[in-house]
N, C-alpha and C. Protein backbone atom coordinates (compact mmCIF):
# COMPACT_ATOMS: atom_id res chain seq x y z
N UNK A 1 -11.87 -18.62 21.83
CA UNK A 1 -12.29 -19.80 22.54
C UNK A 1 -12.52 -20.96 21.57
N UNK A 2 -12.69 -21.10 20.09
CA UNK A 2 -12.89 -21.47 19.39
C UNK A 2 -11.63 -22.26 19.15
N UNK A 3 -11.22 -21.73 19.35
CA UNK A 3 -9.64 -22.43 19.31
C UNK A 3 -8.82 -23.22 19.97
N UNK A 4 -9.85 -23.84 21.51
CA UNK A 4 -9.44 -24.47 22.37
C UNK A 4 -9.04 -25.98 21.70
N UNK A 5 -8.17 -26.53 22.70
CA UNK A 5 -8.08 -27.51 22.22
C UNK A 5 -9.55 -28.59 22.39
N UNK A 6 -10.68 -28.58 23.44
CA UNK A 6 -11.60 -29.09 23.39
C UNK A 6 -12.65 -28.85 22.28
N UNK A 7 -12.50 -27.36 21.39
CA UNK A 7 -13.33 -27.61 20.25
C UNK A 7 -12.89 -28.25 19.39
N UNK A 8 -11.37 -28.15 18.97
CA UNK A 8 -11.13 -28.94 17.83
C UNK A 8 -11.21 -30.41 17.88
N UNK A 9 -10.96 -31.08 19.54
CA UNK A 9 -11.39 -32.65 19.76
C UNK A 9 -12.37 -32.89 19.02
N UNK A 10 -13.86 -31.89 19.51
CA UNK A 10 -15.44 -32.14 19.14
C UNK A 10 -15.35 -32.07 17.82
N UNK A 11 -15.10 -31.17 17.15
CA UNK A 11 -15.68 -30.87 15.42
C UNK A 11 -14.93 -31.89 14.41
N UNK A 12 -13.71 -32.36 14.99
CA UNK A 12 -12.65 -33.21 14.14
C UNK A 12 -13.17 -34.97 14.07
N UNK A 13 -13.13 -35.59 12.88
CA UNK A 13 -13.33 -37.15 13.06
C UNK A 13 -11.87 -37.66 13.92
N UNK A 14 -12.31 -38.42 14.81
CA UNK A 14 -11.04 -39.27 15.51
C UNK A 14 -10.45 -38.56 16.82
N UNK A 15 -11.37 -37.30 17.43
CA UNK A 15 -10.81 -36.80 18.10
C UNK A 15 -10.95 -37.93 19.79
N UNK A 16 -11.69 -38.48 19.44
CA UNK A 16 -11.68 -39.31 21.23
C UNK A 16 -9.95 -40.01 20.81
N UNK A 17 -10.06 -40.64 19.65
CA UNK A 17 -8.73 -41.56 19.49
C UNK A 17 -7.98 -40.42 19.68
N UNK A 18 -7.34 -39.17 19.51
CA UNK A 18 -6.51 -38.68 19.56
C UNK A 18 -6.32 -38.32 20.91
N UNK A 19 -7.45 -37.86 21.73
CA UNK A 19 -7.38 -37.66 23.11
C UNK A 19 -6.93 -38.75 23.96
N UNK A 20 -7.12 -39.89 23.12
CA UNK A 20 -6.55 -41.15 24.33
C UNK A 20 -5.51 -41.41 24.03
N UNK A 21 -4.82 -41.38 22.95
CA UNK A 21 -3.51 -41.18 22.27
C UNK A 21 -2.37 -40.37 23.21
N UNK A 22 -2.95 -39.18 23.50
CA UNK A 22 -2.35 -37.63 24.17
C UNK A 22 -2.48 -37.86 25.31
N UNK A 23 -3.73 -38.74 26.25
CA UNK A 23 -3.45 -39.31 27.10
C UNK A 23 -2.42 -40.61 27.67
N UNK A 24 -1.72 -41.22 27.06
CA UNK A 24 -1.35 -42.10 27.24
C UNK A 24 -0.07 -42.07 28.38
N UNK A 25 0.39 -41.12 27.87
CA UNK A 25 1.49 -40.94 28.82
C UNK A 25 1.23 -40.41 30.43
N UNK A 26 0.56 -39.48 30.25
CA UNK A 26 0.39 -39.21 31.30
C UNK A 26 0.03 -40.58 32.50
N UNK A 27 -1.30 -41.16 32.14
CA UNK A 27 -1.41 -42.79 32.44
C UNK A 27 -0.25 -43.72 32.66
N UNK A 28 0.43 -43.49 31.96
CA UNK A 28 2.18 -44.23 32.23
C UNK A 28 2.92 -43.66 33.43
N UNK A 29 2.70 -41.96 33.37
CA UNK A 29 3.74 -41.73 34.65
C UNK A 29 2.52 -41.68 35.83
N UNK A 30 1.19 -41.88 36.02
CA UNK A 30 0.32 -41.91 37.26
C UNK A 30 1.12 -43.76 37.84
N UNK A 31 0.67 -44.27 36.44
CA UNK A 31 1.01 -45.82 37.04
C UNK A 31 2.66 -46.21 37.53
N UNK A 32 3.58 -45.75 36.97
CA UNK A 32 5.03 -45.94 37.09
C UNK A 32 5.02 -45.24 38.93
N UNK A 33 4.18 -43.80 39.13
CA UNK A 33 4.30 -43.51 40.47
C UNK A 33 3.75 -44.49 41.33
N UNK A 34 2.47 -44.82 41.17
CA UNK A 34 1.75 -45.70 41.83
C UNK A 34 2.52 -47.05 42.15
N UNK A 35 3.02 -47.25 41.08
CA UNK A 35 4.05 -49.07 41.75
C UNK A 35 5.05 -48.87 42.33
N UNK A 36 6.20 -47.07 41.83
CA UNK A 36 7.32 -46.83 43.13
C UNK A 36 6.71 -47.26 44.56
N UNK A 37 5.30 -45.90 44.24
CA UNK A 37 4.94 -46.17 46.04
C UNK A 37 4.68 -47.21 46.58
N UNK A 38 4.19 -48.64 45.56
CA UNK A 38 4.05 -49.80 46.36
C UNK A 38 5.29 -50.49 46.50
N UNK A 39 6.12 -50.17 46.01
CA UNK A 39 8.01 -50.65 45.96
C UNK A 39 8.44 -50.18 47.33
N UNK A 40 8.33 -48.71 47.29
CA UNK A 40 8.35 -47.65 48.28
C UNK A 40 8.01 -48.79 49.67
N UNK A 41 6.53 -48.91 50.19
CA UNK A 41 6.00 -49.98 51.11
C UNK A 41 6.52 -51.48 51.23
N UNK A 42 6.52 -51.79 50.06
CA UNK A 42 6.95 -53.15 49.97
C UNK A 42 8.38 -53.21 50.76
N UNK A 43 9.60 -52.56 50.39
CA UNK A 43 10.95 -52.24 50.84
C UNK A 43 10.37 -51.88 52.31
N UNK A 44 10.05 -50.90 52.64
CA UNK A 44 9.41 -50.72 54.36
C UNK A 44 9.29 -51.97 54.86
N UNK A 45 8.53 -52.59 54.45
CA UNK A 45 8.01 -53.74 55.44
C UNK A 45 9.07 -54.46 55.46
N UNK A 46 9.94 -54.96 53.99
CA UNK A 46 10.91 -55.57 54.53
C UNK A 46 11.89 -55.26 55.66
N UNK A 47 12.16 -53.96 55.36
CA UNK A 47 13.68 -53.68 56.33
C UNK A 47 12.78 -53.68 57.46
N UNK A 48 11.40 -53.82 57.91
CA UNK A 48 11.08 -54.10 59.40
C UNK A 48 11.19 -55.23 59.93
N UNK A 49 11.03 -55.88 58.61
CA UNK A 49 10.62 -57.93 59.32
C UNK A 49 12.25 -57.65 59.46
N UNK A 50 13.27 -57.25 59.14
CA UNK A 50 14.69 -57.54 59.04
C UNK A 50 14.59 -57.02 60.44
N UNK A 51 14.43 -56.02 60.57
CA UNK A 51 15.05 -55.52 62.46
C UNK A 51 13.90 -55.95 62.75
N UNK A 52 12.89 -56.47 63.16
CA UNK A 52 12.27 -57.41 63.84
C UNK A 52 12.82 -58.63 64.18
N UNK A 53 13.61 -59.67 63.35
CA UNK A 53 14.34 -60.62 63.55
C UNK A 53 15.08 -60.35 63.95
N UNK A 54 16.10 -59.18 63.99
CA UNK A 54 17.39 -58.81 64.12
C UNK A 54 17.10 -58.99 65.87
N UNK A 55 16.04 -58.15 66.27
CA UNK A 55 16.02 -57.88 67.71
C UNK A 55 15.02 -59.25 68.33
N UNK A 56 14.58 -59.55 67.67
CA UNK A 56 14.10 -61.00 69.06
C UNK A 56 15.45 -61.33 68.41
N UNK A 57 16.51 -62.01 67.14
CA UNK A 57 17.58 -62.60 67.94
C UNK A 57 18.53 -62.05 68.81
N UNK A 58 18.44 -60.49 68.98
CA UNK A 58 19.44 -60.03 70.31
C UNK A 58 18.93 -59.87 71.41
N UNK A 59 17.72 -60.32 71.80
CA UNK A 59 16.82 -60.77 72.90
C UNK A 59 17.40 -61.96 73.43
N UNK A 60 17.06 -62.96 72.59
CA UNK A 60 17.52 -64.38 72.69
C UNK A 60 18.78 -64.50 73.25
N UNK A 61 19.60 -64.24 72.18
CA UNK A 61 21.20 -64.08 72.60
C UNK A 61 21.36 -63.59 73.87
N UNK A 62 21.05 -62.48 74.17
CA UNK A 62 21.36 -61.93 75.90
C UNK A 62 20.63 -62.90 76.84
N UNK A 63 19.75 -63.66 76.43
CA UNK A 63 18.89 -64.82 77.87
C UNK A 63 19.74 -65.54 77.63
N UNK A 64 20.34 -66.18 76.40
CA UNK A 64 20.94 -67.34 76.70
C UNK A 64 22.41 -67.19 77.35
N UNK A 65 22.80 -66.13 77.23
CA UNK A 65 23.81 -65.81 77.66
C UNK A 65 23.49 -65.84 79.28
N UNK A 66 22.91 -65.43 79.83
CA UNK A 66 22.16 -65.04 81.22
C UNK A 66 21.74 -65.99 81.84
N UNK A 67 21.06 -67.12 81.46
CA UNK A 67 20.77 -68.10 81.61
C UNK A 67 21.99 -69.74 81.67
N UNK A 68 23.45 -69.21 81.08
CA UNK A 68 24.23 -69.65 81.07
C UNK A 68 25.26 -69.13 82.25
N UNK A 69 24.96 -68.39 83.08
CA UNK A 69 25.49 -68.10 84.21
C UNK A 69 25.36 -68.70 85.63
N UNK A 70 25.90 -69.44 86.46
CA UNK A 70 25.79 -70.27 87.66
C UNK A 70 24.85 -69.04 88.66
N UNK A 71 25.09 -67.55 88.77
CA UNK A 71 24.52 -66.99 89.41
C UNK A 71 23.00 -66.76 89.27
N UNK A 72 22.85 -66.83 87.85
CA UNK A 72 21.27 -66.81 87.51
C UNK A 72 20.67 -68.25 87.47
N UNK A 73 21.67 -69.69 87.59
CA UNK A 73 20.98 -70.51 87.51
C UNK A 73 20.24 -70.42 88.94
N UNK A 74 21.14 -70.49 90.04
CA UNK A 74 21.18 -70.29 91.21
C UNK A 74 19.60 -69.98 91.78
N UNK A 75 19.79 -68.61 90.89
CA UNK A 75 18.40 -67.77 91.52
C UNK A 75 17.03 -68.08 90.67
N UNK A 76 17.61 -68.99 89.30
CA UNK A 76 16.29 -69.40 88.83
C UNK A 76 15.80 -70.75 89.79
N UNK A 77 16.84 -71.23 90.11
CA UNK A 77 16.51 -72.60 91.00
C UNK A 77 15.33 -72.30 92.19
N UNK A 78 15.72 -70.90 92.68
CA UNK A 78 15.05 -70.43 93.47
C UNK A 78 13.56 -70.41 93.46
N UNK A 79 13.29 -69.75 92.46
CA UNK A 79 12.51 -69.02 91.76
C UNK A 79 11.07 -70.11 91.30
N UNK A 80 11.62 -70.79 90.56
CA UNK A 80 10.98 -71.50 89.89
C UNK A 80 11.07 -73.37 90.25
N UNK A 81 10.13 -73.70 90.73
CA UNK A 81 10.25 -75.25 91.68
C UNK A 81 10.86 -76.17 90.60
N UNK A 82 11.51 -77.46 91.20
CA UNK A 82 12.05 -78.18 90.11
C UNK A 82 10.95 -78.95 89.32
N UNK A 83 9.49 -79.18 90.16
CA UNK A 83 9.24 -80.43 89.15
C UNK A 83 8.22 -79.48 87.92
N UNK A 84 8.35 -77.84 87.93
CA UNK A 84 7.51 -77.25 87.29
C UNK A 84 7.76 -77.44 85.69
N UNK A 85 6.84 -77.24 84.71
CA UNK A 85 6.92 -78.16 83.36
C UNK A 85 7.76 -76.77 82.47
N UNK A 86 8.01 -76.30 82.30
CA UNK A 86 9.30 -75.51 81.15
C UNK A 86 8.02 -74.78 80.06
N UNK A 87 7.26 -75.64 79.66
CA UNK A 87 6.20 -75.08 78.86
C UNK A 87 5.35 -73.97 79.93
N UNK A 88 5.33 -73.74 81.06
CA UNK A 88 4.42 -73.21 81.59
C UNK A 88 4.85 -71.75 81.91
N UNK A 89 6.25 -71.34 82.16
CA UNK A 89 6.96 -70.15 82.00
C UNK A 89 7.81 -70.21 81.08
N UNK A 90 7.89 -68.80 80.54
CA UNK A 90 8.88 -68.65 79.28
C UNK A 90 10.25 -67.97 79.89
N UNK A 91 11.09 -68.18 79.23
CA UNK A 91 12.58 -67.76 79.96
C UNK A 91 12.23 -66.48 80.03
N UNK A 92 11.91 -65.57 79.41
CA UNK A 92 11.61 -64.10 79.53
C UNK A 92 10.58 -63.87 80.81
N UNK A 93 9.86 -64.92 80.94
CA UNK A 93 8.93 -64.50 82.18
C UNK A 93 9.86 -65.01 83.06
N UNK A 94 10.56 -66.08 83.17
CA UNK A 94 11.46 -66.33 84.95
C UNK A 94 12.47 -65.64 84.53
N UNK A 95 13.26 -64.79 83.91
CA UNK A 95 14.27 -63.78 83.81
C UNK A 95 13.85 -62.67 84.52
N UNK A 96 12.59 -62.44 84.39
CA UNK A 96 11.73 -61.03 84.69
C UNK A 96 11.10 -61.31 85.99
N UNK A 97 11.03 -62.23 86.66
CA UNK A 97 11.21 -62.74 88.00
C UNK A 97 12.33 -62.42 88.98
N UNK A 98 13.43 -62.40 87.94
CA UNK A 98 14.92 -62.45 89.59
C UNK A 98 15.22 -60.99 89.73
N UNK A 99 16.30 -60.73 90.71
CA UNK A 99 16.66 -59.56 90.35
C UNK A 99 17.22 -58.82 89.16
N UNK A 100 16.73 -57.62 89.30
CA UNK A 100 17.25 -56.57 88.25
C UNK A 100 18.45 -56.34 88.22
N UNK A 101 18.96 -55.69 89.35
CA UNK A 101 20.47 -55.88 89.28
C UNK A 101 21.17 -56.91 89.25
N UNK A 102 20.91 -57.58 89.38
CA UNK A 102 22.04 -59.09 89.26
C UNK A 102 21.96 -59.23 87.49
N UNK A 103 20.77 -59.08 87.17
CA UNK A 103 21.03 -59.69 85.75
C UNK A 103 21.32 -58.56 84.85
N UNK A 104 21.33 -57.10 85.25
CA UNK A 104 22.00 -55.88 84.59
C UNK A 104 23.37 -56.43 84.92
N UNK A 105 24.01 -56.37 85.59
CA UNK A 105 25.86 -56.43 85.75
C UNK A 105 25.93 -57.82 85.25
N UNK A 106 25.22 -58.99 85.05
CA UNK A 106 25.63 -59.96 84.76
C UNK A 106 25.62 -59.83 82.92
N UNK A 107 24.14 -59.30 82.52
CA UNK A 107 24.31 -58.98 81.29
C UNK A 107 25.10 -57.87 80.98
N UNK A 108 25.96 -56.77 81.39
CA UNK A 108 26.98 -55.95 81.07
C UNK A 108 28.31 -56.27 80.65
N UNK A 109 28.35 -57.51 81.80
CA UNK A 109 29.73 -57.77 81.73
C UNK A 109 29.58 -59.01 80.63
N UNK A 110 28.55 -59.85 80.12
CA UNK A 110 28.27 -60.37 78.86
C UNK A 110 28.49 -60.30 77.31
N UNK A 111 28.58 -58.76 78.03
CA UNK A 111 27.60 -58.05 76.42
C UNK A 111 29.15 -57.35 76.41
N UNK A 112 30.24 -56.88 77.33
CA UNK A 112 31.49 -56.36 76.99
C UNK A 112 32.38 -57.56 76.30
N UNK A 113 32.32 -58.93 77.11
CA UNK A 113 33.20 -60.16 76.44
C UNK A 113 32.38 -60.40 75.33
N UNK A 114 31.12 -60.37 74.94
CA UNK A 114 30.58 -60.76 73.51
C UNK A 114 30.09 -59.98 72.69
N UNK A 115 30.50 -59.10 72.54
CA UNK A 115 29.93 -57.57 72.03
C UNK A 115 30.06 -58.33 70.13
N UNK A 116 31.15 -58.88 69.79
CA UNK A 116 30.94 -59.41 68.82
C UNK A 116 29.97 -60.54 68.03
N UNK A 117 29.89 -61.26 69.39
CA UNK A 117 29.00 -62.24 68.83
C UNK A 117 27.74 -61.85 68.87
N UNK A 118 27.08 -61.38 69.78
CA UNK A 118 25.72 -60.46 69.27
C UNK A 118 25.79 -59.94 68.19
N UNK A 119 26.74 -59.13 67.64
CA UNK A 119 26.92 -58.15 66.45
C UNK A 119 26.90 -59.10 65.31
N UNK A 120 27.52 -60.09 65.21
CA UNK A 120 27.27 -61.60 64.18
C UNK A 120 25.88 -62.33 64.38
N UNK A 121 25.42 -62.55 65.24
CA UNK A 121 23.89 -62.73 65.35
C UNK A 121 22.76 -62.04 64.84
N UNK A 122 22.65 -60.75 65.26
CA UNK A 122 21.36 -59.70 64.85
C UNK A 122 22.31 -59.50 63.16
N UNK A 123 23.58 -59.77 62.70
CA UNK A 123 23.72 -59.52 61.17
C UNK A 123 23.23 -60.78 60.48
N UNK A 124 23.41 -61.93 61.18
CA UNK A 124 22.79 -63.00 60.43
C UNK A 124 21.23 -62.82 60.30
N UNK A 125 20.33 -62.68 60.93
CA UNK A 125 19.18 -62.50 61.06
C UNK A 125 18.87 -61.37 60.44
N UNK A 126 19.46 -60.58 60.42
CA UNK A 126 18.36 -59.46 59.86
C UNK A 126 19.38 -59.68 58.23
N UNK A 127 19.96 -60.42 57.52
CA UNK A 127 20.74 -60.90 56.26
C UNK A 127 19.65 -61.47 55.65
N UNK A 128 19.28 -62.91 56.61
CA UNK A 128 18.06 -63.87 56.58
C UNK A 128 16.96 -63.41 55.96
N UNK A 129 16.71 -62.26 56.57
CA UNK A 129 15.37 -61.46 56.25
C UNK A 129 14.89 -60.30 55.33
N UNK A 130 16.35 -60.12 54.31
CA UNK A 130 16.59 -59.25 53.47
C UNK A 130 17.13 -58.04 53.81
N UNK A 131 17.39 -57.82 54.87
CA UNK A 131 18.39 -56.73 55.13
C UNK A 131 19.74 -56.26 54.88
N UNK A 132 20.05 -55.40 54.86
CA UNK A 132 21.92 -54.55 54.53
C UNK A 132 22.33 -54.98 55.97
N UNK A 133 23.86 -55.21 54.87
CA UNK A 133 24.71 -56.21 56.21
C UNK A 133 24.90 -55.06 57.70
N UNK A 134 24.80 -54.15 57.15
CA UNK A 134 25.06 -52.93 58.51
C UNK A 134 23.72 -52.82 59.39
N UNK A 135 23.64 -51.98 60.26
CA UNK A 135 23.05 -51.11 60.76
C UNK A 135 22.90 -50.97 62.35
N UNK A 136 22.26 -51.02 63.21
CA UNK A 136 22.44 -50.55 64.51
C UNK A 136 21.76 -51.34 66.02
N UNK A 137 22.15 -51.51 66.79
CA UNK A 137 21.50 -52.00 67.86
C UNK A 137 21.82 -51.24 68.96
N UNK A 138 20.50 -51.11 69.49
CA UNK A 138 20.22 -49.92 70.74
C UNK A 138 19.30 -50.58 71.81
N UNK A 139 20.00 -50.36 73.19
CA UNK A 139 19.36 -50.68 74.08
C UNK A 139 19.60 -50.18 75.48
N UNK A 140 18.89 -50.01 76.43
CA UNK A 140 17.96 -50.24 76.42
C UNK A 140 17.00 -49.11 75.59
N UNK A 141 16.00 -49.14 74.94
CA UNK A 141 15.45 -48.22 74.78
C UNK A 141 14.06 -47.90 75.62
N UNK A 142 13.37 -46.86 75.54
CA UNK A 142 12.23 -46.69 76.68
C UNK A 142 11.11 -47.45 77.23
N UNK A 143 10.67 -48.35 76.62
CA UNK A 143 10.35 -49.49 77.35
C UNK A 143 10.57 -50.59 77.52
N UNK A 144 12.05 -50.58 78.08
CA UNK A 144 12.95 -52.30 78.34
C UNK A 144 13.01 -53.08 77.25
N UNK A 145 13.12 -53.15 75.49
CA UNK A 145 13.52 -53.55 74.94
C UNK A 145 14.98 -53.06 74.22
N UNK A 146 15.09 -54.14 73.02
CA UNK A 146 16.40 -54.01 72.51
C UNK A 146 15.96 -54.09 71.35
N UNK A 147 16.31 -52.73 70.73
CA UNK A 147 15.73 -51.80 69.63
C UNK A 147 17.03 -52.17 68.24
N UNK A 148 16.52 -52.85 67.58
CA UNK A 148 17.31 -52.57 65.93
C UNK A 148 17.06 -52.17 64.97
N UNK A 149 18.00 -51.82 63.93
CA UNK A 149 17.07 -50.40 63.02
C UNK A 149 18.23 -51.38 61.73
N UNK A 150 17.78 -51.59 60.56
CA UNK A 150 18.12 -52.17 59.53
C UNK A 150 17.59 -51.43 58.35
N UNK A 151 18.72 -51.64 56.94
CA UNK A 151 18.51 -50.72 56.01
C UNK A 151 18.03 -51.72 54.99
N UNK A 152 17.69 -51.24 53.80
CA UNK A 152 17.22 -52.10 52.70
C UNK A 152 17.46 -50.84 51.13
N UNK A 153 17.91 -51.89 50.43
CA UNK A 153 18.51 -51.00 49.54
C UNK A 153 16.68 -50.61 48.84
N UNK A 154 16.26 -49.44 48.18
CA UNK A 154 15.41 -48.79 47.46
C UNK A 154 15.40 -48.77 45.84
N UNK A 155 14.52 -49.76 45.12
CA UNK A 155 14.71 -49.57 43.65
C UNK A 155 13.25 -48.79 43.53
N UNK A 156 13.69 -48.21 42.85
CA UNK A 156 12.52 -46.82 42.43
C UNK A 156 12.17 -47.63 40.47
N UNK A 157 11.12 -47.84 40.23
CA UNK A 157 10.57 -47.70 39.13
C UNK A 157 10.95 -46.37 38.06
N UNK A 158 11.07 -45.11 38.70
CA UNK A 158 11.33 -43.97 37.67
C UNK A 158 12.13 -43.63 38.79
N UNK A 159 13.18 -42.52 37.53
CA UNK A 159 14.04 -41.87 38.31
C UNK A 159 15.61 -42.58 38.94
N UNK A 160 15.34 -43.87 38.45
CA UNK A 160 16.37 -45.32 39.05
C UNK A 160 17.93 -44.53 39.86
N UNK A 161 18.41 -43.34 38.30
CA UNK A 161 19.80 -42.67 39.00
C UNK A 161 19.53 -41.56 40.29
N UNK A 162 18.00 -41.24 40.55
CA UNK A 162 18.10 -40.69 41.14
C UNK A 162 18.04 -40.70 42.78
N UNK A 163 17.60 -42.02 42.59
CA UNK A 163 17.54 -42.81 43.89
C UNK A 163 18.27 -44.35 43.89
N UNK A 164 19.60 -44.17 42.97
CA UNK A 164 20.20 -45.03 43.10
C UNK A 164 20.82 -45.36 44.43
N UNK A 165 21.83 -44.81 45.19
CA UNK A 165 22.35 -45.40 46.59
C UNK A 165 21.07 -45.23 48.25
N UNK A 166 20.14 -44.79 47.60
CA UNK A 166 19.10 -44.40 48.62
C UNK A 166 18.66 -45.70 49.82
N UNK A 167 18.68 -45.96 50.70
CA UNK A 167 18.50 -46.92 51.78
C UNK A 167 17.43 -46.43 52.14
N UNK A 168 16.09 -47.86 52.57
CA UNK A 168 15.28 -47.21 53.13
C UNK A 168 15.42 -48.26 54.83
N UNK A 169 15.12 -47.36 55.59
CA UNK A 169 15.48 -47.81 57.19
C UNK A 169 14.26 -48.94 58.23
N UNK A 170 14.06 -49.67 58.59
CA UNK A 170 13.28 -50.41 59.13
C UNK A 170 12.89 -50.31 60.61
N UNK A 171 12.66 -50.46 61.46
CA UNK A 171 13.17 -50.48 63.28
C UNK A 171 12.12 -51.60 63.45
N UNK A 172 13.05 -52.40 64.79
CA UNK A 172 12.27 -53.53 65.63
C UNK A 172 12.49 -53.67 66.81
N UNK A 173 11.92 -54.03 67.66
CA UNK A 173 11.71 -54.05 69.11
C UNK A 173 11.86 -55.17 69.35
N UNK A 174 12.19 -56.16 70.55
CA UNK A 174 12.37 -57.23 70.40
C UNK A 174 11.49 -57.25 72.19
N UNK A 175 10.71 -58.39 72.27
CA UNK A 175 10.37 -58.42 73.80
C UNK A 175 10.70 -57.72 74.83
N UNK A 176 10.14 -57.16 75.47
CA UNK A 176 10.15 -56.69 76.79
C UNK A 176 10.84 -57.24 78.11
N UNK A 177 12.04 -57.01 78.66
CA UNK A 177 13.16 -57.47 79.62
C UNK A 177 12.90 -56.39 80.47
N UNK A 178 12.57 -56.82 81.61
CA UNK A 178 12.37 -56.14 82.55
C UNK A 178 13.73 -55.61 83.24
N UNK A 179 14.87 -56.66 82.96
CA UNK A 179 15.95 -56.13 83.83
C UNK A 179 16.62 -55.13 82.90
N UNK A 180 16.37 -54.70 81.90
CA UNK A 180 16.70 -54.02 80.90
C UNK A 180 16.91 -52.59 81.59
N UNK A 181 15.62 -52.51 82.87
CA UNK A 181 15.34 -50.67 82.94
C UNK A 181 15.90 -50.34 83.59
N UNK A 182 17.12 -51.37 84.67
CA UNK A 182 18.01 -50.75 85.39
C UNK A 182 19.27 -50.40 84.58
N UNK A 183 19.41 -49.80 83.11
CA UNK A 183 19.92 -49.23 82.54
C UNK A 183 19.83 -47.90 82.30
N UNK A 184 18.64 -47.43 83.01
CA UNK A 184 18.64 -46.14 82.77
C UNK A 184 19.32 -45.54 82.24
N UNK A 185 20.33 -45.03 82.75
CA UNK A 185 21.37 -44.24 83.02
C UNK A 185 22.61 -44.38 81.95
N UNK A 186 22.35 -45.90 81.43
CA UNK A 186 23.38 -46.08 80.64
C UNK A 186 22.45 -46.80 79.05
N UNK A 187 23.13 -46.42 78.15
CA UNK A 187 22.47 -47.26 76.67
C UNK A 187 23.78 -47.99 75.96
N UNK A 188 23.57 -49.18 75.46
CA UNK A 188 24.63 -49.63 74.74
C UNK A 188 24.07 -49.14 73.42
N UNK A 189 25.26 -48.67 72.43
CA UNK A 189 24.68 -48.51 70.93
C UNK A 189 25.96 -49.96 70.02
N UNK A 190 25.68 -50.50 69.30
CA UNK A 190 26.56 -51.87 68.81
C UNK A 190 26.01 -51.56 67.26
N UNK A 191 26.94 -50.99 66.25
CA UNK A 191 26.61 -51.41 65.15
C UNK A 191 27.53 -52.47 64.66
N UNK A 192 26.43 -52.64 63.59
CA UNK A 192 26.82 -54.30 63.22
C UNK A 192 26.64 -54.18 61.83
């Protein structure tokens, strides 16, 4: 027992300096882990704000599209009196007013002639926001939004080759569309 390394620290001159010496490294790889994992988070949050933007702009895109239709003007005319002020309902609230089916087949047959330009939209936006030019748009998902999932490339502090091509994944929800849930039955998936 005499022979531990803690007696020879005690009996030797300089043994604290040598112990902090012998410590040092270890201290290097606690801290090198500690800033991956805040790299680790940091990258998370981004690729979320990325499909967060991604999906309110494929929110947007489908009202304006919807809203650019004579049949939904029609029924917003209805809906909503003329001299009422624009600030007082939001297009998502008088969208979520008309019928469901009218604005499911109206947004279907939208979303088949513009399947691209959405797909150029939610890539600009979630680009904007630091995201990889790829990744996915899903909708409806289970509670009447339009779900995007965006990647973000991962730099690791240690280990760099070993998590060199590694993507870390984000997801965003974009407002709540009520006419969304007469999709049940059907989901569009659009990668972009």
């Amino acid at each position: 027992m005499k022979d531990s390394l803690l007696f020879v620290l005690q009996k030797k001159k300089g043994g604290a300096s040598m112990a902090w010496v012998a410590s040092i490294p270890v201290f290097m790889v606690v801290f090198l882990f500690l800033a991956t994992l805040a790299t680790v988070m940091m990258d998370y949050s981004a690729a979320n704000q990325a499909a967060e933007a991604g999906s309110i702009a494929a929110t947007k895109k489908l009202d304006e599209w919807l809203l650019q239709d004579q049949n939904v003007q029609n029924g917003l005319d209805k809906i909503v009196p003329e001299n009422t002020p624009l600030d007082d309902t939001t297009v998502g609230e008088q969208l979520n007013q008309m019928d469901k089916k009218l604005l499911a087949k109206i947004a279907e047959k939208m979303l088949e002639q513009r399947e691209d330009e959405m797909r150029e939209t939610v890539r600009e936006y979630v680009l904007k926001n630091g995201g990889e030019p790829h990744g996915v748009i899903v909708f409806p998902v289970h509670d009447n939004h339009i779900h995007v999932e965006a990647k973000k490339d991962f730099h690791s502090m240690i280990f760099a080759d070993f998590f060199k091509d590694e993507k870390i994944e984000g997801e965003g929800l974009g407002p709540e569309r009520e006419y969304l849930s007469v999709f049940q039955d059907k989901q569009f998936k659009i990668e972009y």
